[in-house]
C-alpha atoms as a PDB file:
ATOM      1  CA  UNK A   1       0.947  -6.182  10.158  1.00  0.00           C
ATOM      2  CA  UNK A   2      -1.738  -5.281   7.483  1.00  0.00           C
ATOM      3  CA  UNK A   3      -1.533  -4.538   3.570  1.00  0.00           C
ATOM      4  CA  UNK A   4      -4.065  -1.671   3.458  1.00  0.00           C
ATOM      5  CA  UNK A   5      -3.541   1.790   5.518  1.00  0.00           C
ATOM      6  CA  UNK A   6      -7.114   1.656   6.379  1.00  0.00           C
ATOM      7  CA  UNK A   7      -6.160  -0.686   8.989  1.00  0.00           C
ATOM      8  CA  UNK A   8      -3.556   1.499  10.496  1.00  0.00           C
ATOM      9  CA  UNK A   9      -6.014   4.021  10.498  1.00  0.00           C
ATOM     10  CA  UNK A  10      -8.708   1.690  12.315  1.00  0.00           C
ATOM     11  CA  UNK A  11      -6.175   0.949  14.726  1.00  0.00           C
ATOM     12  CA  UNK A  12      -3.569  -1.625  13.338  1.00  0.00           C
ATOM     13  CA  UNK A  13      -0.339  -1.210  14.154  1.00  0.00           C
ATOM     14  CA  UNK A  14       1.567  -1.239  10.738  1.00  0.00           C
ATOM     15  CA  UNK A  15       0.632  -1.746   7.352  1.00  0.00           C
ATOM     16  CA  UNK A  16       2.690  -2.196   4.207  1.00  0.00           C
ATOM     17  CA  UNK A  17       1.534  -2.872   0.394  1.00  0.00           C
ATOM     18  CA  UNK A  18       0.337  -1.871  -2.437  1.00  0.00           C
ATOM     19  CA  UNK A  19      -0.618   2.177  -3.017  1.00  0.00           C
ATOM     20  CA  UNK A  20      -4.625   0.695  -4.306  1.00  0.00           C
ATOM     21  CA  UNK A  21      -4.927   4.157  -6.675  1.00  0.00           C
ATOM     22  CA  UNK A  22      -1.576   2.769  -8.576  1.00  0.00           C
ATOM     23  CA  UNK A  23      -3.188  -1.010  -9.403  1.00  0.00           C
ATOM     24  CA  UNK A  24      -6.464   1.049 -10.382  1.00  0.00           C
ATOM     25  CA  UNK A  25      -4.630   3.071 -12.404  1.00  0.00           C
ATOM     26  CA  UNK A  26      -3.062   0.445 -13.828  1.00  0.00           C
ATOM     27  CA  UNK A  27      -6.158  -1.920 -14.654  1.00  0.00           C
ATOM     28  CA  UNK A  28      -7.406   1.250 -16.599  1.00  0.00           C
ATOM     29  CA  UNK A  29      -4.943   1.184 -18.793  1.00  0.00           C
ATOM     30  CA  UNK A  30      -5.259  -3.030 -18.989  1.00  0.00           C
ATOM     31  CA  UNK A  31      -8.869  -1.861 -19.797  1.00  0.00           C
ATOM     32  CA  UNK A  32      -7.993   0.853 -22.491  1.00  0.00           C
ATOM     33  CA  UNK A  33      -5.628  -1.849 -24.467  1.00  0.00           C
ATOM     34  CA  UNK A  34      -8.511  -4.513 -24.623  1.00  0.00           C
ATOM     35  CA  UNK A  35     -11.214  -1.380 -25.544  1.00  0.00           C
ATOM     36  CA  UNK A  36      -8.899  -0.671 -28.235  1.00  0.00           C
ATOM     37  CA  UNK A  37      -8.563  -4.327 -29.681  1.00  0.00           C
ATOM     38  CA  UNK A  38      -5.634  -6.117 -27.519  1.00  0.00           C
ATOM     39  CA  UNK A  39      -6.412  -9.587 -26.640  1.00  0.00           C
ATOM     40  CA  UNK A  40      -6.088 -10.661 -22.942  1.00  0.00           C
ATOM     41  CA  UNK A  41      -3.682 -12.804 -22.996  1.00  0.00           C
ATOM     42  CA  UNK A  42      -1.082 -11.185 -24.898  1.00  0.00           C
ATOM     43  CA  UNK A  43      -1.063  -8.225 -22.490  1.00  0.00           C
ATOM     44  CA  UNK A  44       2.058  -8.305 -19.961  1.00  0.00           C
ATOM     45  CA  UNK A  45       1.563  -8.780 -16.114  1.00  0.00           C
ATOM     46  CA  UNK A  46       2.680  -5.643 -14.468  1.00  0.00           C
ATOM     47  CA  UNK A  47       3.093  -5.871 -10.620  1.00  0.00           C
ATOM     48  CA  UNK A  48       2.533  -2.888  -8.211  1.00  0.00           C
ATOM     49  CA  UNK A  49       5.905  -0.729  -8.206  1.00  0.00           C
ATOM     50  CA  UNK A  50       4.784   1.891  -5.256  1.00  0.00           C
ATOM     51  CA  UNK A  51       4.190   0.692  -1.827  1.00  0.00           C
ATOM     52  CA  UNK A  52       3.405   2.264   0.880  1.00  0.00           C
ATOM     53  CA  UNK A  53       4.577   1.936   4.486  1.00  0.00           C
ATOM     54  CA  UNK A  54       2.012   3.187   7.535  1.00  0.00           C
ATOM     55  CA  UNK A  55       2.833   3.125  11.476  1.00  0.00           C
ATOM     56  CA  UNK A  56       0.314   3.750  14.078  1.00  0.00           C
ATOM     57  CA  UNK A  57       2.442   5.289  17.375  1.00  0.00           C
ATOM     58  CA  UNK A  58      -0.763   5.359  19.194  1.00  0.00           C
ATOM     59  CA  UNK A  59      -0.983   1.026  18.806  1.00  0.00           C
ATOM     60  CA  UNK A  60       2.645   0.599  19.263  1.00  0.00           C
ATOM     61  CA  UNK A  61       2.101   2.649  22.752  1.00  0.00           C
ATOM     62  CA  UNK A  62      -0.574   0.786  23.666  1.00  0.00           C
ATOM     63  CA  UNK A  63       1.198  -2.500  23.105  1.00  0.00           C
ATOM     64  CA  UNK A  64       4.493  -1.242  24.844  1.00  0.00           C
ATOM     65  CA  UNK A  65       6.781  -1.284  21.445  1.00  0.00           C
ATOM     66  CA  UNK A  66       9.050   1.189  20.739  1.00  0.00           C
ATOM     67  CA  UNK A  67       9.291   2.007  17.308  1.00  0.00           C
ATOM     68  CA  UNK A  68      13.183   3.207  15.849  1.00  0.00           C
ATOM     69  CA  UNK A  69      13.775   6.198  14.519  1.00  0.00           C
ATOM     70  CA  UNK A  70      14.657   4.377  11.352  1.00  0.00           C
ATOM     71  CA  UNK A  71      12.050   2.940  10.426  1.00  0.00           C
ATOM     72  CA  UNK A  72       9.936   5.979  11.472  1.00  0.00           C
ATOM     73  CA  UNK A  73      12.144   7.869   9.157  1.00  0.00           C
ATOM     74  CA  UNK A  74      11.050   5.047   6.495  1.00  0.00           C
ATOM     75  CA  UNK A  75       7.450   5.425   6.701  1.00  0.00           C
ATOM     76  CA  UNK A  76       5.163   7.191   4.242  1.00  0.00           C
ATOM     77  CA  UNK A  77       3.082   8.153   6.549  1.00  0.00           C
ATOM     78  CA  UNK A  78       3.016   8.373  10.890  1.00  0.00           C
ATOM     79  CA  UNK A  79      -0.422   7.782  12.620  1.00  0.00           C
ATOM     80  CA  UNK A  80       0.587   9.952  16.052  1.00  0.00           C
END
């Protein structure tokens, strides 16, 4: 089990974190509020809200599991 979907993609069987555009996204605006005269350390921590989960069918063959329905129905996204 990864965090990124590139390793699905590469061949890992399932990943599940963060969506990486979101936390970019979100460091922008962390970026905009100190541009614009905030200090550090009076900003709030925000953690990621969207995550994303990834199955690769074509691993999960080749190590003889067989992945539910449910949580094929759960994924974002289904590497066939």
């Amino acid at each position: 089990m990864y965090f990124r979907r590139e390793f699905a993609a590469s061949g890992g069987l399932i990943t599940y974190g963060p969506i990486l555009a979101e936390m970019a996204c979100q460091a922008g605006v962390y970026v905009g509020r100190i541009l614009n005269g905030a200090k550090p350390a009076d900003l709030p921590v925000v953690q990621p809200t969207k995550f994303e989960l990834v199955i690769n069918l074509e691993t999960a063959k080749a190590l003889g599991l067989t992945v539910t329905p449910t949580l094929l129905a759960l994924a974002d996204e289904v590497i066939e």
